[in-house]
C-alpha atoms as a PDB file:
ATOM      1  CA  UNK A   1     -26.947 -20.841 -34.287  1.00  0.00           C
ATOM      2  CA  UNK A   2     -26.596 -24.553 -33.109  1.00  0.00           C
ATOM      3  CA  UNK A   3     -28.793 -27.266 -34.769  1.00  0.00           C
ATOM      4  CA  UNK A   4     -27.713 -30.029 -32.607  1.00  0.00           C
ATOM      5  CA  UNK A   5     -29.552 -32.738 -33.015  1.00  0.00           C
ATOM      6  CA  UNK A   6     -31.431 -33.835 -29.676  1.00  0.00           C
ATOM      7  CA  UNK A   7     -30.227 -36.910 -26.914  1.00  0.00           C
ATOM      8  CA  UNK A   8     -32.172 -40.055 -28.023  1.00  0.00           C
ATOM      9  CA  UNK A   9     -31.451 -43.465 -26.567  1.00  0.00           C
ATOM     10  CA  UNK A  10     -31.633 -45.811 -29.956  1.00  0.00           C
ATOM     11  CA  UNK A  11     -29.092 -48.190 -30.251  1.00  0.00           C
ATOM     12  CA  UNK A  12     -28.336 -46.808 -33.907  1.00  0.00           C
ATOM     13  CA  UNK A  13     -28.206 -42.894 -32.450  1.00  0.00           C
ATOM     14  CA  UNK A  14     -25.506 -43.123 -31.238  1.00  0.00           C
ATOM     15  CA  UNK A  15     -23.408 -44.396 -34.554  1.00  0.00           C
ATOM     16  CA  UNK A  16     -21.085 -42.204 -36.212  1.00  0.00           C
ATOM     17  CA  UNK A  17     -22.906 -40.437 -39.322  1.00  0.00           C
ATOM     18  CA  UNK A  18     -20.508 -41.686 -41.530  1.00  0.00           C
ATOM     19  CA  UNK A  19     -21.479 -45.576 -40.765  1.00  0.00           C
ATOM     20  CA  UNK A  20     -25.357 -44.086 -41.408  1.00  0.00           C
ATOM     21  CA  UNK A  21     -24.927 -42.603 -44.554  1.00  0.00           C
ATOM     22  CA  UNK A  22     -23.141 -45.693 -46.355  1.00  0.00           C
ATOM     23  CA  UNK A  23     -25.446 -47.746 -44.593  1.00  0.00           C
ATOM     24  CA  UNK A  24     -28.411 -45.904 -46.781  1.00  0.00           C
ATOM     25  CA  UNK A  25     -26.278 -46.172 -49.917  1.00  0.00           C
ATOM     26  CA  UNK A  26     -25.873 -50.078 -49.423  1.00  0.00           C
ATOM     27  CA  UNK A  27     -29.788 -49.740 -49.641  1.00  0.00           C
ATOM     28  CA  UNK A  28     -30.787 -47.780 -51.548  1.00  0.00           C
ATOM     29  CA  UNK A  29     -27.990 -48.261 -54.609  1.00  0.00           C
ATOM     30  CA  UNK A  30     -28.916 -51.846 -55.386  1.00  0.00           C
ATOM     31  CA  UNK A  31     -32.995 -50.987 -55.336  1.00  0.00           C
ATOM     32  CA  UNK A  32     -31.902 -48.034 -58.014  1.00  0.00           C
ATOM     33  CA  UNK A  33     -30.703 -50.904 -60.457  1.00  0.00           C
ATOM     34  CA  UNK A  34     -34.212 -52.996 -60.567  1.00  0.00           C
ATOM     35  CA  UNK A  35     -37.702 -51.957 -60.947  1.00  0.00           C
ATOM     36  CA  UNK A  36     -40.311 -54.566 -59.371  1.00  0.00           C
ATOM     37  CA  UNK A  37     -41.879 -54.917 -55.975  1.00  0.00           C
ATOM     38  CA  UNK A  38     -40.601 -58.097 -54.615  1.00  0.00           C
ATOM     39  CA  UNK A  39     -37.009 -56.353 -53.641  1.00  0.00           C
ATOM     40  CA  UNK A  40     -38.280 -53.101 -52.747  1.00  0.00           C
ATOM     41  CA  UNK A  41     -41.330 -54.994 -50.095  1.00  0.00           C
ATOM     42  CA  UNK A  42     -38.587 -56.838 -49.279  1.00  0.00           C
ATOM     43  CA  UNK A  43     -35.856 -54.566 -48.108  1.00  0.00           C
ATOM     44  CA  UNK A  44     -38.888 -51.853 -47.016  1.00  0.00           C
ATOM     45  CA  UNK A  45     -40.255 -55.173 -44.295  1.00  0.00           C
ATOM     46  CA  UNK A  46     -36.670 -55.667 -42.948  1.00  0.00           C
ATOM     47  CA  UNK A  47     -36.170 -51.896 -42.661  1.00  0.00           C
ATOM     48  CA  UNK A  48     -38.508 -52.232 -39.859  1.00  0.00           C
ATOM     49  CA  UNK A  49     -35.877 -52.915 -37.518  1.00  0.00           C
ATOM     50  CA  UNK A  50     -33.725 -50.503 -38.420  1.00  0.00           C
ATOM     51  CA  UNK A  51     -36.750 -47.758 -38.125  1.00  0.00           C
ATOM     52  CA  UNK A  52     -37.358 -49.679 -34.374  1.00  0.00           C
ATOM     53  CA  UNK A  53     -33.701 -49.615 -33.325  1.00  0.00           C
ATOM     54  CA  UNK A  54     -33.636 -45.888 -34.798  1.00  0.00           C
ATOM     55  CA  UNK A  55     -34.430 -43.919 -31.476  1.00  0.00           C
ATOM     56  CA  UNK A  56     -37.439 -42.158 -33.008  1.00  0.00           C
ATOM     57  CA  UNK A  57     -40.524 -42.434 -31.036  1.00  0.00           C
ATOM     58  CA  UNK A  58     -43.753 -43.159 -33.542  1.00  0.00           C
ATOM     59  CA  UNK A  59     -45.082 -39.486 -33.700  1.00  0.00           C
ATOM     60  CA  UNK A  60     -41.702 -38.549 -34.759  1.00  0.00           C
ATOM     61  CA  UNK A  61     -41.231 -41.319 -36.826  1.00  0.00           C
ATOM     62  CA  UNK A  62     -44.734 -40.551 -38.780  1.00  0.00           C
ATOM     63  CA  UNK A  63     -44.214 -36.645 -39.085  1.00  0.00           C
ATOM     64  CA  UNK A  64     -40.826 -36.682 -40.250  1.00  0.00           C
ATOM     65  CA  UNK A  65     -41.255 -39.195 -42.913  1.00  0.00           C
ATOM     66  CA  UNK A  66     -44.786 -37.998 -43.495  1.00  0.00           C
ATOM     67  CA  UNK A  67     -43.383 -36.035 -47.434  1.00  0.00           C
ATOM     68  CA  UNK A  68     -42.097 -39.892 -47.989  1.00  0.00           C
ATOM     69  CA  UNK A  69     -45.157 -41.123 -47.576  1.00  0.00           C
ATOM     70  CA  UNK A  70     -47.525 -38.566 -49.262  1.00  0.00           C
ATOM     71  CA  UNK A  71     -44.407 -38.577 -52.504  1.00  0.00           C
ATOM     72  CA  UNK A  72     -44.879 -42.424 -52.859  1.00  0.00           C
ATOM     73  CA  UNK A  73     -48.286 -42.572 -53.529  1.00  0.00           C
ATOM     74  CA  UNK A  74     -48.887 -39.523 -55.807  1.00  0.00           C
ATOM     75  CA  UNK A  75     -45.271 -41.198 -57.483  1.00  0.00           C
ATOM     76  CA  UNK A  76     -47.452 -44.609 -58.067  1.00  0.00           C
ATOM     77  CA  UNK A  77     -50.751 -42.684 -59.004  1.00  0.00           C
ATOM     78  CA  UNK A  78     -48.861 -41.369 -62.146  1.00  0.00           C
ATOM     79  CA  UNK A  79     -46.823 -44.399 -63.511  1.00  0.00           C
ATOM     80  CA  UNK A  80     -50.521 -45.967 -63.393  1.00  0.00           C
ATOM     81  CA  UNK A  81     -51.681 -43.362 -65.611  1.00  0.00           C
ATOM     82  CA  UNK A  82     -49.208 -42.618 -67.725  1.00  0.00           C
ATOM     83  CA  UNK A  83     -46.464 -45.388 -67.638  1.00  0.00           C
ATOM     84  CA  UNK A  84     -45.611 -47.425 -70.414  1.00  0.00           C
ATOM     85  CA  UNK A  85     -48.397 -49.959 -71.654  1.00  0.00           C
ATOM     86  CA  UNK A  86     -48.327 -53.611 -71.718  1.00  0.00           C
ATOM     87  CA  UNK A  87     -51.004 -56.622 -70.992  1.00  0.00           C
ATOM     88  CA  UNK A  88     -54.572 -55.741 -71.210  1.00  0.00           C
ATOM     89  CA  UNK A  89     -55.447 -52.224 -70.504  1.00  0.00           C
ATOM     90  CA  UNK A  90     -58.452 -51.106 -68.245  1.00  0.00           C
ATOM     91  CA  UNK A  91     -58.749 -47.380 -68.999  1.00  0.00           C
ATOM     92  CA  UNK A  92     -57.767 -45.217 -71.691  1.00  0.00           C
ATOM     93  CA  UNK A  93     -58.539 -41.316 -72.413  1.00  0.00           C
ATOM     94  CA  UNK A  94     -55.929 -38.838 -74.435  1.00  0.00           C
ATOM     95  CA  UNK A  95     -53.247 -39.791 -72.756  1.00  0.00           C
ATOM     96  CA  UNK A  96     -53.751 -41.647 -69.987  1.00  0.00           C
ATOM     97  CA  UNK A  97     -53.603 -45.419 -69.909  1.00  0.00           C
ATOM     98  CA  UNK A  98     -54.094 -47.729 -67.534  1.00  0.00           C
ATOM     99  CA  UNK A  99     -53.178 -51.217 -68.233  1.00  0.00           C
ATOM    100  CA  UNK A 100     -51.097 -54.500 -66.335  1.00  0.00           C
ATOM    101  CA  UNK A 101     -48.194 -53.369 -66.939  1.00  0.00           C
ATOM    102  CA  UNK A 102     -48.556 -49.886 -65.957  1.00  0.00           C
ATOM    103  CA  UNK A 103     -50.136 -51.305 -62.693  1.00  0.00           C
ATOM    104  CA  UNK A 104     -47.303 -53.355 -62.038  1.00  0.00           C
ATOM    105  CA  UNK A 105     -45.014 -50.692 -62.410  1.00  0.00           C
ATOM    106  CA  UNK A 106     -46.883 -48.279 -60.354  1.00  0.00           C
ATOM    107  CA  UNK A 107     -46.748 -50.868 -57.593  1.00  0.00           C
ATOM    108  CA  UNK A 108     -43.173 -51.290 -57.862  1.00  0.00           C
ATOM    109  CA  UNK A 109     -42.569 -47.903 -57.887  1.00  0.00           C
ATOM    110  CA  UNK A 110     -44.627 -46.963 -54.713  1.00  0.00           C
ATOM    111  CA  UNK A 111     -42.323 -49.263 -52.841  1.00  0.00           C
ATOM    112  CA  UNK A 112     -39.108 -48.616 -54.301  1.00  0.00           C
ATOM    113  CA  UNK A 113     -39.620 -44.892 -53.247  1.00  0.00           C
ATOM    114  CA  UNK A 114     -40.484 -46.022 -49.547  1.00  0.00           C
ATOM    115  CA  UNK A 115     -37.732 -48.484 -49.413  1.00  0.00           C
ATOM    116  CA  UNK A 116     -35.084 -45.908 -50.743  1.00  0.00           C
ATOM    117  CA  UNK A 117     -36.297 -42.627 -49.474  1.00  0.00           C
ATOM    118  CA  UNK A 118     -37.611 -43.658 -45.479  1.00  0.00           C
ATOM    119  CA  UNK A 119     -33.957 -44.976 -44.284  1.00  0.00           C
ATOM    120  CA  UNK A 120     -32.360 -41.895 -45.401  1.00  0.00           C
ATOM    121  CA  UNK A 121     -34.512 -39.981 -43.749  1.00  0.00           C
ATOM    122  CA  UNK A 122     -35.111 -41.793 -40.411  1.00  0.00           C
ATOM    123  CA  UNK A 123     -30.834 -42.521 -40.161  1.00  0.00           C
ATOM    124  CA  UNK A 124     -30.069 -39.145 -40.891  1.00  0.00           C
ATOM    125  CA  UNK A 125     -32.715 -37.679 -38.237  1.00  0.00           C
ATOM    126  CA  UNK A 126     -30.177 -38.503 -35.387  1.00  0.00           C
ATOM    127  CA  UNK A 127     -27.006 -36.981 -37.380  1.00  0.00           C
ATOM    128  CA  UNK A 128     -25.757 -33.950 -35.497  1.00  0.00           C
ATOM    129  CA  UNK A 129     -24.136 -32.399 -38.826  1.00  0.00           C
ATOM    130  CA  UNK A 130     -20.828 -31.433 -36.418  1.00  0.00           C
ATOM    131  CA  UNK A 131     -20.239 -34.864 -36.519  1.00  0.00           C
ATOM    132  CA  UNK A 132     -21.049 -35.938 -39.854  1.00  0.00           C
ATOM    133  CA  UNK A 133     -18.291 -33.179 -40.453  1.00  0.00           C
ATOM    134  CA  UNK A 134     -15.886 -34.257 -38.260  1.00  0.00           C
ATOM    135  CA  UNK A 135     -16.117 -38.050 -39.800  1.00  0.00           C
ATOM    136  CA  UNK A 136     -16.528 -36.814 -43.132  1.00  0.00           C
ATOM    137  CA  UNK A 137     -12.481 -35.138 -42.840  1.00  0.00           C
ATOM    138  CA  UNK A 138     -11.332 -37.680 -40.175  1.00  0.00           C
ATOM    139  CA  UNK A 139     -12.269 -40.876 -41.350  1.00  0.00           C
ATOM    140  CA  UNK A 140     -13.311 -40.772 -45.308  1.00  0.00           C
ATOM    141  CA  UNK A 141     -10.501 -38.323 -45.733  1.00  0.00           C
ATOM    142  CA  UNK A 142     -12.421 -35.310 -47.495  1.00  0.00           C
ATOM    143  CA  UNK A 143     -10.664 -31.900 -47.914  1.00  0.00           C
ATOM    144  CA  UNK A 144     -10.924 -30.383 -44.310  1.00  0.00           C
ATOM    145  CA  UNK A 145     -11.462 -26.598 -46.418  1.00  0.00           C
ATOM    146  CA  UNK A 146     -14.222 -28.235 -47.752  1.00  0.00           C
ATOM    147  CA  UNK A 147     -15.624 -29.777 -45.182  1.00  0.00           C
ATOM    148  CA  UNK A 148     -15.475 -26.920 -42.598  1.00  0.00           C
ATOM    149  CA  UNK A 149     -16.593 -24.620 -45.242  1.00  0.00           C
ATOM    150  CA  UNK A 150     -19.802 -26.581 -45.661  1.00  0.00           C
ATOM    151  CA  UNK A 151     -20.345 -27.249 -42.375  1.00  0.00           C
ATOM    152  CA  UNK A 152     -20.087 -23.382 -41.780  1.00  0.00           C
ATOM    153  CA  UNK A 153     -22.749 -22.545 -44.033  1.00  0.00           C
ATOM    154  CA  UNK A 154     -25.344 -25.369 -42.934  1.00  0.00           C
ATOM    155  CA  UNK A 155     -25.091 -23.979 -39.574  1.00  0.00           C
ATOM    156  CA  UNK A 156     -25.781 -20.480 -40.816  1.00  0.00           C
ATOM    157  CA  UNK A 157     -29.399 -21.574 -42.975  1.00  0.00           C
ATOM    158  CA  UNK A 158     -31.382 -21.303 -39.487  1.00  0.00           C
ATOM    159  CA  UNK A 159     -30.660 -17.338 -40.077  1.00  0.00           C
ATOM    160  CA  UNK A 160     -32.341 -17.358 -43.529  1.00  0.00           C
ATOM    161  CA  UNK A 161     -36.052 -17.339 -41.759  1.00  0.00           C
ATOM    162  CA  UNK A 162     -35.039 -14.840 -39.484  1.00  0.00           C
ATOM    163  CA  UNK A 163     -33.418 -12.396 -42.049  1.00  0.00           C
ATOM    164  CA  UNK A 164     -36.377 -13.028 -44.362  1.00  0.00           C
ATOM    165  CA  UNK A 165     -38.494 -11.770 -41.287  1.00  0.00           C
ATOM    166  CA  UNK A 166     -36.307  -8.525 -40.173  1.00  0.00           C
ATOM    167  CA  UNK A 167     -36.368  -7.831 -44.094  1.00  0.00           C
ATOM    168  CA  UNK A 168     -40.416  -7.642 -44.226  1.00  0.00           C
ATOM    169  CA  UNK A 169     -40.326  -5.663 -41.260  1.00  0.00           C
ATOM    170  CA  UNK A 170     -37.779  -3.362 -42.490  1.00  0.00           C
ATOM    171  CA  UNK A 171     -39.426  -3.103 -45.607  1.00  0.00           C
ATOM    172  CA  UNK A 172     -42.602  -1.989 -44.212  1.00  0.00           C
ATOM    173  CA  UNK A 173     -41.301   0.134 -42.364  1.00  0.00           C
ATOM    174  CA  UNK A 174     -40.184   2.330 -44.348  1.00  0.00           C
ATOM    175  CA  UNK A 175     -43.375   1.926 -46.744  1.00  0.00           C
ATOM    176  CA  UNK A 176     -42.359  -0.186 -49.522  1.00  0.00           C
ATOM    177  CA  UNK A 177     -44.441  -3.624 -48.440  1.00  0.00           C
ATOM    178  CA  UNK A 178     -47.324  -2.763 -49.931  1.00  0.00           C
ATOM    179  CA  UNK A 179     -46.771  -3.468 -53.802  1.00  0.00           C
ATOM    180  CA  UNK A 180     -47.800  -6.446 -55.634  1.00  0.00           C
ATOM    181  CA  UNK A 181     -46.332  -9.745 -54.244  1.00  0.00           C
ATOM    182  CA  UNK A 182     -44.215 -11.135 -56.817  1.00  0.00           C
ATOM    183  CA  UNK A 183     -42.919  -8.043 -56.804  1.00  0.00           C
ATOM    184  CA  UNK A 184     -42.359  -8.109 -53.052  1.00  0.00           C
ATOM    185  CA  UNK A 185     -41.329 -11.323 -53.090  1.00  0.00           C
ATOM    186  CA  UNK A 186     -38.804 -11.424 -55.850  1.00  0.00           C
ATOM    187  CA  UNK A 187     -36.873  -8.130 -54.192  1.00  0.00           C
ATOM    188  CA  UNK A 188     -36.690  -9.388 -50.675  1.00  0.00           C
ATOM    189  CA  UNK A 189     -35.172 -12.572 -52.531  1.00  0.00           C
ATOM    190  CA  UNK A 190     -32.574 -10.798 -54.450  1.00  0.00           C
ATOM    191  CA  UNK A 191     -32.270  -8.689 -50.681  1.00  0.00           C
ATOM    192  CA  UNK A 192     -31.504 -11.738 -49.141  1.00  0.00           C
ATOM    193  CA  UNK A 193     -29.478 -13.100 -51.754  1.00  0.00           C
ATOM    194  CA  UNK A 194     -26.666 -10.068 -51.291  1.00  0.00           C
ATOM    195  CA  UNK A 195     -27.229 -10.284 -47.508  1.00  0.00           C
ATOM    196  CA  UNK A 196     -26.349 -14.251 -47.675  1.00  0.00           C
ATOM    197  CA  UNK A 197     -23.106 -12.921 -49.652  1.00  0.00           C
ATOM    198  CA  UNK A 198     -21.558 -10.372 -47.366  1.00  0.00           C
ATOM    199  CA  UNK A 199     -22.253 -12.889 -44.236  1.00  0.00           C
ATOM    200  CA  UNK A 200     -20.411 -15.542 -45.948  1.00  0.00           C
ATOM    201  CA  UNK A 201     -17.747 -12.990 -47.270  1.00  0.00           C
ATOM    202  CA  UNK A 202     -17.169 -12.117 -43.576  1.00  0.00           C
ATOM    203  CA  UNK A 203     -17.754 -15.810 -42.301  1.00  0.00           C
ATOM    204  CA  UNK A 204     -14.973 -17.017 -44.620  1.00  0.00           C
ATOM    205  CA  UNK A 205     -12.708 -13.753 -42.867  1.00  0.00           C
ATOM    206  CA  UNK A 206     -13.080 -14.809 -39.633  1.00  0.00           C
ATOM    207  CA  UNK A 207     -12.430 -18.679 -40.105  1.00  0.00           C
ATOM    208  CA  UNK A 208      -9.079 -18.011 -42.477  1.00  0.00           C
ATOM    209  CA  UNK A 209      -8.112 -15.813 -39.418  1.00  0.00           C
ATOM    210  CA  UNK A 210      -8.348 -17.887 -36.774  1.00  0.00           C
ATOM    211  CA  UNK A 211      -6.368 -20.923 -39.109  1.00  0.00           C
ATOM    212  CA  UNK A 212      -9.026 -23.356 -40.460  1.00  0.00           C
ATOM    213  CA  UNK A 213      -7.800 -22.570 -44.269  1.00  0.00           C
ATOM    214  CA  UNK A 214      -4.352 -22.717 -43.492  1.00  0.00           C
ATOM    215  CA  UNK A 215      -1.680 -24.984 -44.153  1.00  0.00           C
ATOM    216  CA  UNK A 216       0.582 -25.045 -40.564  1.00  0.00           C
ATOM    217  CA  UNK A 217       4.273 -26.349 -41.317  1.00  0.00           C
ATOM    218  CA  UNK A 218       7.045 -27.138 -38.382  1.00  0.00           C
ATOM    219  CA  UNK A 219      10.374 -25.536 -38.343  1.00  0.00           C
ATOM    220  CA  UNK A 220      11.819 -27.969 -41.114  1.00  0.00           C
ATOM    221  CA  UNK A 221       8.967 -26.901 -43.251  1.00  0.00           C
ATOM    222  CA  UNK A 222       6.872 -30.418 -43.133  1.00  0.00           C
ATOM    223  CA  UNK A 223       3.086 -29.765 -43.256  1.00  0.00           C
ATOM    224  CA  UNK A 224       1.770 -30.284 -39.251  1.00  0.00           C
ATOM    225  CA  UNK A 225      -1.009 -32.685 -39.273  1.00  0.00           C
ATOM    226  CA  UNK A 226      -4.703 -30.924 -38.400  1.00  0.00           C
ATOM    227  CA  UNK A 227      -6.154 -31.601 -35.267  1.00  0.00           C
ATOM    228  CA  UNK A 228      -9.516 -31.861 -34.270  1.00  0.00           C
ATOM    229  CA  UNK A 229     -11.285 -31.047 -31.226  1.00  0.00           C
ATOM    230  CA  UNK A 230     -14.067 -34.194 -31.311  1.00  0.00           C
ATOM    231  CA  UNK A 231     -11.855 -36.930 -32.893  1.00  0.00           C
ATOM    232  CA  UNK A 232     -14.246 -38.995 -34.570  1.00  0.00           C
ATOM    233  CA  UNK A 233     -13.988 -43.036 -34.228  1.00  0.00           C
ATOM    234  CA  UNK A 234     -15.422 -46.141 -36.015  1.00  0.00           C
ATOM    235  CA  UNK A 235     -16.188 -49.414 -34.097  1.00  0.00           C
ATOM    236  CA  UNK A 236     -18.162 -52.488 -33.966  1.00  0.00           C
ATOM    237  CA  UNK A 237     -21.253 -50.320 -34.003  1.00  0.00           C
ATOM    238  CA  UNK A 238     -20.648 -49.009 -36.964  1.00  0.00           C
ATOM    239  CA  UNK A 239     -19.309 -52.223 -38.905  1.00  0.00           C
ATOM    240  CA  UNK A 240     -22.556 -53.681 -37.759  1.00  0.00           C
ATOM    241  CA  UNK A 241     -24.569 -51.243 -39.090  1.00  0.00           C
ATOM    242  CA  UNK A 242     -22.972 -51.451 -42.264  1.00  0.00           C
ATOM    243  CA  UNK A 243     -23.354 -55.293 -42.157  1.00  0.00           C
ATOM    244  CA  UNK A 244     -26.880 -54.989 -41.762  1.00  0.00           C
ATOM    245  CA  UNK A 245     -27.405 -52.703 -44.715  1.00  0.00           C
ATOM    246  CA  UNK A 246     -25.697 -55.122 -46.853  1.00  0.00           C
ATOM    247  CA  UNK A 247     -27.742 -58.101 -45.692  1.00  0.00           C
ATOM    248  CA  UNK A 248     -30.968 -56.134 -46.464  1.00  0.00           C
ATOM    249  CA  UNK A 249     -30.139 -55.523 -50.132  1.00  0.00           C
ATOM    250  CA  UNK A 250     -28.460 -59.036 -50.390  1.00  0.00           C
ATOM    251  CA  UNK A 251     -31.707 -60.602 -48.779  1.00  0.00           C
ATOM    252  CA  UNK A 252     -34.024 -58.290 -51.460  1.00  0.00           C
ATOM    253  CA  UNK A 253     -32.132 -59.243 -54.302  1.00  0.00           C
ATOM    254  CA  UNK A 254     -31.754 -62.772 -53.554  1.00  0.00           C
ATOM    255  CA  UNK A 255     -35.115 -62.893 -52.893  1.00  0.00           C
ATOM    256  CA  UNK A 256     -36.190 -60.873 -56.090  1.00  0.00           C
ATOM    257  CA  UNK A 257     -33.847 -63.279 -58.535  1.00  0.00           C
ATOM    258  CA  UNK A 258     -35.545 -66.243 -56.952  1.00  0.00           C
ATOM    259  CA  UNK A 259     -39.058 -65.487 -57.338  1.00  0.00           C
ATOM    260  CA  UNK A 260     -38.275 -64.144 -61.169  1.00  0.00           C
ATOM    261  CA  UNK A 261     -39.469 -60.616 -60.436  1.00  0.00           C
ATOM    262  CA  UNK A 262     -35.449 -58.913 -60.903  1.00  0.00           C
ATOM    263  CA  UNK A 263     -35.856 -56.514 -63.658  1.00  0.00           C
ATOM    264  CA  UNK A 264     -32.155 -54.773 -63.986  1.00  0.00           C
ATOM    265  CA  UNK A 265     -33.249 -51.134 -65.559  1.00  0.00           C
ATOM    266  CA  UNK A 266     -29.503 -51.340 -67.314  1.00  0.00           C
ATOM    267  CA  UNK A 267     -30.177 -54.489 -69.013  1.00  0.00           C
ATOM    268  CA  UNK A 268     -31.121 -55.536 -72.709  1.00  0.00           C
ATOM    269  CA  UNK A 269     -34.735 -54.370 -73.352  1.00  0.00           C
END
């Protein structure tokens, strides 16, 4: 089963997957060392043109990041309650407590989860995970094996829905659906599990026979380099990309030390 990922005309969906997913990390590792709003509202407002450029059209945008933005708020709604107190405190019963500073941190937190969690998702949207695997062994210089292997099994977790279904089926069938449903549930599990185990065991087979686990060697017994069939290449698309991640957490931290707001979680407390 293919999960290509479909033909969309952004400027950034066409960038190889590797430039996207260290693009993310340039964001999203410097708003994991500080815990206040200015950097996060900052880096989440010049997102924006990133999440323009991205190729997703608005209804797609909204539904796929729609878990981001239901996660931030519920996130927020429990530092408020139940975050550490500080400043005067507005509400207080067993243990919840509202107060400044668990306001402030609530606040902070609702937009440090946007501003880490909704480029990941919208960059990785266009990612066709062939190529992600083919950039992943050609240009970062992972363990092909690995690679391959994982790549292998990602393709194969579109089956899991439709085993799951043959299994009820079968199941009832032959008269054994109608027990209770954790029971039901928890055998059809541990039926796929053992499924899942023999398709890989056969998967893994049929790709060390046709060569992706060896290790070819010429005549003279040097190793042969591997090729690939989709060589994978980095340009001035991608270096741009990366540039622009860097500006946006260089701009939100600048802009966070400025103002007085920078609060570096592995500092003194």
């Amino acid at each position: 089963m293919s999960a290509t990922v479909g033909i969309r005309s952004g400027p950034i969906a066409s960038i190889n997957p590797v430039a996207k997913l260290a693009a993310a990390l340039l964001i999203a590792v410097p708003l994991v060392l500080t815990i206040d709003a200015v950097s996060a509202a900052t880096a989440l407002t010049l997102e924006l043109v990133l999440f323009a450029l991205s190729g997703l059209r608005w209804r797609e945008f909204w539904v796929r990041t729609l878990p981001v933005w239901i996660a931030a708020p519920l996130t927020a709604v429990t530092i408020a309650l139940y975050g550490a107190p500080s400043g005067a405190v507005y509400f207080e019963w067993l243990f919840v407590r509202v107060s400044d500073g668990s306001l402030e941190l609530a606040l902070a937190t609702f937009f440090r989860v946007l501003a880490i969690a909704l480029p990941g998702v919208v960059l990785f949207v266009t990612v066709d995970p062939t190529d992600l695997a083919d950039g992943l062994a050609q240009l970062v210089r992972l363990p092909a094996r690995f690679v391959l292997g994982a790549l292998a099994g990602m393709r194969l977790l579109g089956l899991l829905g439709d085993d799951w279904r043959a299994l009820a089926l079968a199941r009832r069938a032959r008269g054994v659906a109608d027990v209770g449903r954790v029971r039901r549930t928890l055998g059809m599990a541990f039926a796929l599990f053992v499924l899942s185990i023999r398709r890989g065991s056969k998967l893994a087979t049929a790709m060390e026979a046709r060569g992706f686990g060896g290790h070819i060697v010429d005549a003279d017994g040097r190793p042969v380099p591997r090729t690939w069939a989709r060589p994978s290449r980095w340009g001035a698309p991608e270096w741009v990309l990366l540039a622009a991640g860097a500006a946006i957490s260089a701009t939100a931290i600048s802009i966070a030390v400025a103002t007085g707001s920078w609060n570096f979680i592995l500092g003194p407390t």
